[in-house]
Protein backbone atom coordinates (compact mmCIF):
# COMPACT_ATOMS: atom_id res chain seq x y z
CA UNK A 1 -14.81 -22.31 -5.33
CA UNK A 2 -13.22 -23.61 -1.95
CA UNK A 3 -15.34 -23.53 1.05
CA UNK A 4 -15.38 -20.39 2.01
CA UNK A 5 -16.69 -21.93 6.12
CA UNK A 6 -13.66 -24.56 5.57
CA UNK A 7 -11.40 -21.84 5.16
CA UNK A 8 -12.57 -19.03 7.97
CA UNK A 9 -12.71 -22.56 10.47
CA UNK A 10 -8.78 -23.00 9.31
CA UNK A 11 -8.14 -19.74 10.11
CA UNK A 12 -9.87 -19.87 13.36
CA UNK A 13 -7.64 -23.44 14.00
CA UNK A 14 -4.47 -20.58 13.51
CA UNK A 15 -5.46 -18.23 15.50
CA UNK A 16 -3.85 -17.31 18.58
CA UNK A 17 -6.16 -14.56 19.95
CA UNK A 18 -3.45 -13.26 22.40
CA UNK A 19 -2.03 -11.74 19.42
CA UNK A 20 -4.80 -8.95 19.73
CA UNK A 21 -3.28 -7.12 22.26
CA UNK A 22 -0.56 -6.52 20.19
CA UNK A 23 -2.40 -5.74 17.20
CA UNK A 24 -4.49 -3.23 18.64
CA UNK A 25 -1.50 -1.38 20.01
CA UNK A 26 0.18 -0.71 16.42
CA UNK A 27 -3.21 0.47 15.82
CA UNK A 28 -4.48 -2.23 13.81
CA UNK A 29 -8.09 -2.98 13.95
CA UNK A 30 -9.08 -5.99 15.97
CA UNK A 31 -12.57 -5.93 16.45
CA UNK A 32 -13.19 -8.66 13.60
CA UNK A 33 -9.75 -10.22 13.73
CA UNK A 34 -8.93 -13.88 14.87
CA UNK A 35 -5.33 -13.03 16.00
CA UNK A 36 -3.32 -15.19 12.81
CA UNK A 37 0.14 -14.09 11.28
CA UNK A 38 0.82 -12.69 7.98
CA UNK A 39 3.33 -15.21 7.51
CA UNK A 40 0.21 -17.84 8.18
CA UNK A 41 -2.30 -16.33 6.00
CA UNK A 42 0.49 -16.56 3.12
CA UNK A 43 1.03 -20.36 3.76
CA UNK A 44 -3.35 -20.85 3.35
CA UNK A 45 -3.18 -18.44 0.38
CA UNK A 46 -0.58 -21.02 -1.37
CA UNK A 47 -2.36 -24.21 -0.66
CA UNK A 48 -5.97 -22.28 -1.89
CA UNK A 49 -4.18 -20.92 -5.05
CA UNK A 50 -5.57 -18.23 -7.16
CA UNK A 51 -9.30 -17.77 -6.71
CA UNK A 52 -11.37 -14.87 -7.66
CA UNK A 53 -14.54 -15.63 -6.80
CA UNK A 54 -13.22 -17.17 -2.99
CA UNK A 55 -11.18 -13.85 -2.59
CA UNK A 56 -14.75 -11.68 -3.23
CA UNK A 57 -16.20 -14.46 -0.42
CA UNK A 58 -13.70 -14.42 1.74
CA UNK A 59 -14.04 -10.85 1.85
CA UNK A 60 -17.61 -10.25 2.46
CA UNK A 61 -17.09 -12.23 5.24
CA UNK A 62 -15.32 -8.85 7.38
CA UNK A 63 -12.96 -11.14 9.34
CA UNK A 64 -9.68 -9.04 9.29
CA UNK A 65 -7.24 -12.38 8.44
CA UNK A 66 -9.75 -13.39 5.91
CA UNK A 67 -9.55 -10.06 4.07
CA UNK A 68 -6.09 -10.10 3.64
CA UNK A 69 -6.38 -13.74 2.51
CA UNK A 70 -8.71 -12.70 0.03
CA UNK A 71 -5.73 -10.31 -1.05
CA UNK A 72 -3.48 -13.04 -1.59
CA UNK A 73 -5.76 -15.25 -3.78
CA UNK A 74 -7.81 -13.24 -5.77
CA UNK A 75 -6.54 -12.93 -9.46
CA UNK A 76 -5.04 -9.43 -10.12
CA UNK A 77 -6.05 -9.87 -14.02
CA UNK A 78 -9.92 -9.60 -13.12
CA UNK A 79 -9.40 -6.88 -10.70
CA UNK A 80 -11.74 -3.83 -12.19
CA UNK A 81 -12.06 -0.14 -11.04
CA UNK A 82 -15.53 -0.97 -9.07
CA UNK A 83 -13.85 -3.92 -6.72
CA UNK A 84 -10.70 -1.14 -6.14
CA UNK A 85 -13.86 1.18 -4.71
CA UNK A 86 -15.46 -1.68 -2.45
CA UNK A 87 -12.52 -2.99 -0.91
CA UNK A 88 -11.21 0.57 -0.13
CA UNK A 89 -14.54 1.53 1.47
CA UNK A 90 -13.59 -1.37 3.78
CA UNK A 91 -9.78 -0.28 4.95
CA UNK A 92 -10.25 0.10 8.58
CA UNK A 93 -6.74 -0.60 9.50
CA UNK A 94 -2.97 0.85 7.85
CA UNK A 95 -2.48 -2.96 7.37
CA UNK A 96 -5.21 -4.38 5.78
CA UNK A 97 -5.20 -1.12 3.58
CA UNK A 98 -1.36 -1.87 2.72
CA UNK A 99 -1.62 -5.19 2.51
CA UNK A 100 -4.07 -5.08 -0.36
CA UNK A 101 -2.18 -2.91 -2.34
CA UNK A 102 0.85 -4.75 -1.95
CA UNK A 103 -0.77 -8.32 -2.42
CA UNK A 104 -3.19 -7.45 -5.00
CA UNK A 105 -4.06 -3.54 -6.12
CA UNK A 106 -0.57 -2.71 -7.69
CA UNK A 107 -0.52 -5.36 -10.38
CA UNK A 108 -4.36 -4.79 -11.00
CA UNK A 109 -5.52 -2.86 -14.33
CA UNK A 110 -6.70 -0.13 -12.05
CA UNK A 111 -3.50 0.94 -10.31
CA UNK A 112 -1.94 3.39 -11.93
CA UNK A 113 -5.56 5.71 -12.10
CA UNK A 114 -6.28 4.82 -8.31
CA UNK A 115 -2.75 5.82 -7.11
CA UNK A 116 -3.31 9.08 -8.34
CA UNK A 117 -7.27 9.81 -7.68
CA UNK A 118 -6.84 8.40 -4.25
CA UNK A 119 -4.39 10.78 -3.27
CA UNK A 120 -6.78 13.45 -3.87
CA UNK A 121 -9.64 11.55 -1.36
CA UNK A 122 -10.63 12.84 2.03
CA UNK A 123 -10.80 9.31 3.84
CA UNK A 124 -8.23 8.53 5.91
CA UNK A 125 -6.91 4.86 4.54
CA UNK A 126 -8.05 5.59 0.95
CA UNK A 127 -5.66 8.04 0.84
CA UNK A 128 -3.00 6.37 2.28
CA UNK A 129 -4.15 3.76 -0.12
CA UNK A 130 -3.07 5.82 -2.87
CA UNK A 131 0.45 6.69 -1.29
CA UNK A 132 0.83 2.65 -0.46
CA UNK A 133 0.16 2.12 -4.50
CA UNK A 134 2.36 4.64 -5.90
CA UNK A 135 5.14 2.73 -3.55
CA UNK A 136 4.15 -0.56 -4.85
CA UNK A 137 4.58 0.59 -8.17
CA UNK A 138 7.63 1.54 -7.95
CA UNK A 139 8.80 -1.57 -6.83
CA UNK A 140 6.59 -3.68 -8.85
CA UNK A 141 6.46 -2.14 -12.26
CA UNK A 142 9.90 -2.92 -13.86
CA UNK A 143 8.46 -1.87 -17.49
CA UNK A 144 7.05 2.14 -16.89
CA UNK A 145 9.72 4.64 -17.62
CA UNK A 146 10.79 7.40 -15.62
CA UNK A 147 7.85 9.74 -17.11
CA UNK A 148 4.86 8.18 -16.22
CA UNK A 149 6.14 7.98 -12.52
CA UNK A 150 7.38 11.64 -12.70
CA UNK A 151 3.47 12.31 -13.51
CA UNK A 152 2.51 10.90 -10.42
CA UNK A 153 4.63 13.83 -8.21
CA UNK A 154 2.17 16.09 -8.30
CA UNK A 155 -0.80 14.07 -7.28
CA UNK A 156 1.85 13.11 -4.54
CA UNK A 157 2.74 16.61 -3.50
CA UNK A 158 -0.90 17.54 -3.93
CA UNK A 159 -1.79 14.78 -1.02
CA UNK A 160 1.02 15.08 1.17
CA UNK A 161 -0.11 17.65 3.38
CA UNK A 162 -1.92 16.07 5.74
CA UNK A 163 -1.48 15.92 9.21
CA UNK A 164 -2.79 12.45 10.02
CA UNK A 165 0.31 10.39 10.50
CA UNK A 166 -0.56 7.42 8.55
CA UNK A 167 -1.21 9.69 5.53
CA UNK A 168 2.09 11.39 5.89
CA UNK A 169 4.36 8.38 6.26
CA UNK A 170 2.40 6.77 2.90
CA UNK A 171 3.22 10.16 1.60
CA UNK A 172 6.85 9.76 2.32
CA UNK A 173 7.07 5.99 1.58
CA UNK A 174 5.42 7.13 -1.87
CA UNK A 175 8.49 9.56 -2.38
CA UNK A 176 11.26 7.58 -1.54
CA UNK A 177 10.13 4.47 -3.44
CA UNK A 178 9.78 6.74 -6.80
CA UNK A 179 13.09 8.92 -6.08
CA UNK A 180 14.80 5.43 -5.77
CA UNK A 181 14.15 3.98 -8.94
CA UNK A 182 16.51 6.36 -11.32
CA UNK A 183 18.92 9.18 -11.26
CA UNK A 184 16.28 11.75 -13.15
CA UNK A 185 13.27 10.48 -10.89
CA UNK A 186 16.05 10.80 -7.86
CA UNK A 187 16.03 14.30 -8.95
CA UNK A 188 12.48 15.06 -9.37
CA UNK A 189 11.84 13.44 -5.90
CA UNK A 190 14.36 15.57 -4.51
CA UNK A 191 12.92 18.39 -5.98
CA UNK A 192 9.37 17.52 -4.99
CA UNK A 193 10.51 17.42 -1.51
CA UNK A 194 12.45 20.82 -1.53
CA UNK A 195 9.21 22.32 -2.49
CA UNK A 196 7.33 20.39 -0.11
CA UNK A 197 9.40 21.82 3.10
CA UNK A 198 9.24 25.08 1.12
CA UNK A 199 5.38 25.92 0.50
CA UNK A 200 3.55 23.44 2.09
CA UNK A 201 1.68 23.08 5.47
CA UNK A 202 3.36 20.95 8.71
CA UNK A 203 2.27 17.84 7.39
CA UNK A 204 3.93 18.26 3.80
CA UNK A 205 6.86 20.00 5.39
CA UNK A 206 7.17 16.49 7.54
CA UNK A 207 6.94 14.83 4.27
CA UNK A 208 9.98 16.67 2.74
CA UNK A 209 12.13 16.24 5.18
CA UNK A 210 11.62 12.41 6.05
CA UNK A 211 11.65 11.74 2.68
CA UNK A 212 15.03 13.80 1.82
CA UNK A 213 17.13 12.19 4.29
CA UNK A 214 16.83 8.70 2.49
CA UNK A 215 17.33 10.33 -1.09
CA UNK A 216 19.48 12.30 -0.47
CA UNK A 217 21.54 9.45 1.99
CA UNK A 218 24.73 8.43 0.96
CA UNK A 219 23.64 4.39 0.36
CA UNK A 220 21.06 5.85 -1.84
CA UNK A 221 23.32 7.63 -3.68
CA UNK A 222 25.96 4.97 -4.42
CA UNK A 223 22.86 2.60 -5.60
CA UNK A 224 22.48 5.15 -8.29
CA UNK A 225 25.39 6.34 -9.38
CA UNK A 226 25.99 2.31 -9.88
CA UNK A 227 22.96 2.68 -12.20
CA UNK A 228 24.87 5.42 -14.18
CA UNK A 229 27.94 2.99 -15.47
């Protein structure tokens, strides 16, 4: 395993701490952050390589760049339903909690269970965790058919009404990515939504409406139709 001190000390050698300001005011957490790019932390993640055991390191160490490092390293393969827990108990911040799923959670064993449990979850960026898998999916996933992401609409709709707007927007992000994938799952997403703005609470009625103006948006619709020939 790389140096786990080596690496944190790199990171530190990257940082530009009058990034913070910025951070904290798209409400990302900055009390344990060193102030270094995304775009950074993904050239160290290619010169580390895959590394399980670093990415498990380089998150118990609670710096916010080294956690999302540890996302781009660690080997989705050996990803197991207990590690999904222990790094969600740690999302303090929409990014890092995005990040993850992007990076790492959506190709993992675990993602297709988590995407719909966490939905269900009280806590604030384990549920958008869910939301931010079910739209990873959807891009990543080029094998499931239309069904198994149809079953994930009513976890979806089940979760959507929330009122905290980081929940709602993952919601919505969740929605759009599945109702652009086909024409039927178009449909259902459409439908989903209707029902949404129809029997749900402010926060799912947000939901339907922001996400039926992209799936129901005339780019959108060529895309599919294209699909159809």
């Amino acid at each position: 395993m790389t140096d786990v001190p080596g690496v944190l000390a790199r990171l530190r050698a990257l940082a530009d701490p009058t990034r913070l300001a910025g951070m904290a005011r798209y409400g990302i957490a900055t009390e344990h952050a060193y102030g270094v790019t995304v775009a950074e932390l993904r050239g160290v993640a290619r010169e580390l390589g895959r590394d399980h055991d670093l990415a498990a390191a380089l998150w118990d160490s609670g710096v916010h760049e080294a956690r999302i490092l540890a996302s781009l390293v660690d080997d989705a393969t050996l990803v197991d339903d207990g590690q999904c827990e222990r790094w969600a108990a740690g999302f303090d911040s929409w990014d890092l909690c995005d990040q993850v799923c992007q990076n790492l959670f959506r190709y993992a064993p675990p993602a297709w269970q988590k995407a719909a449990d966490w939905t269900q979850r009280p806590e604030l960026f384990v549920r958008r965790a869910g939301f931010a898998l079910m739209a990873g999916l959807a891009v990543a996933d080029k094998e499931a058919d239309d069904e198994r992401f149809a079953a994930l609409l009513g976890p979806l709709a089940a979760g959507a009404d929330d009122d905290r707007p980081l929940v709602r927007k993952g919601a919505s992000w969740a929605l759009r990515a599945i109702g652009k994938r086909s024409p039927g799952l178009n449909a259902a997403a459409v439908a989903t939504a209707l029902r949404l703005q129809e029997t749900a609470g402010r926060g799912g009625r947000w939901v339907g409406a922001d996400a039926l103006r992209e799936l129901r948006s005339e780019a959108v619709q060529r895309r599919l139709a294209s699909r159809r020939r």
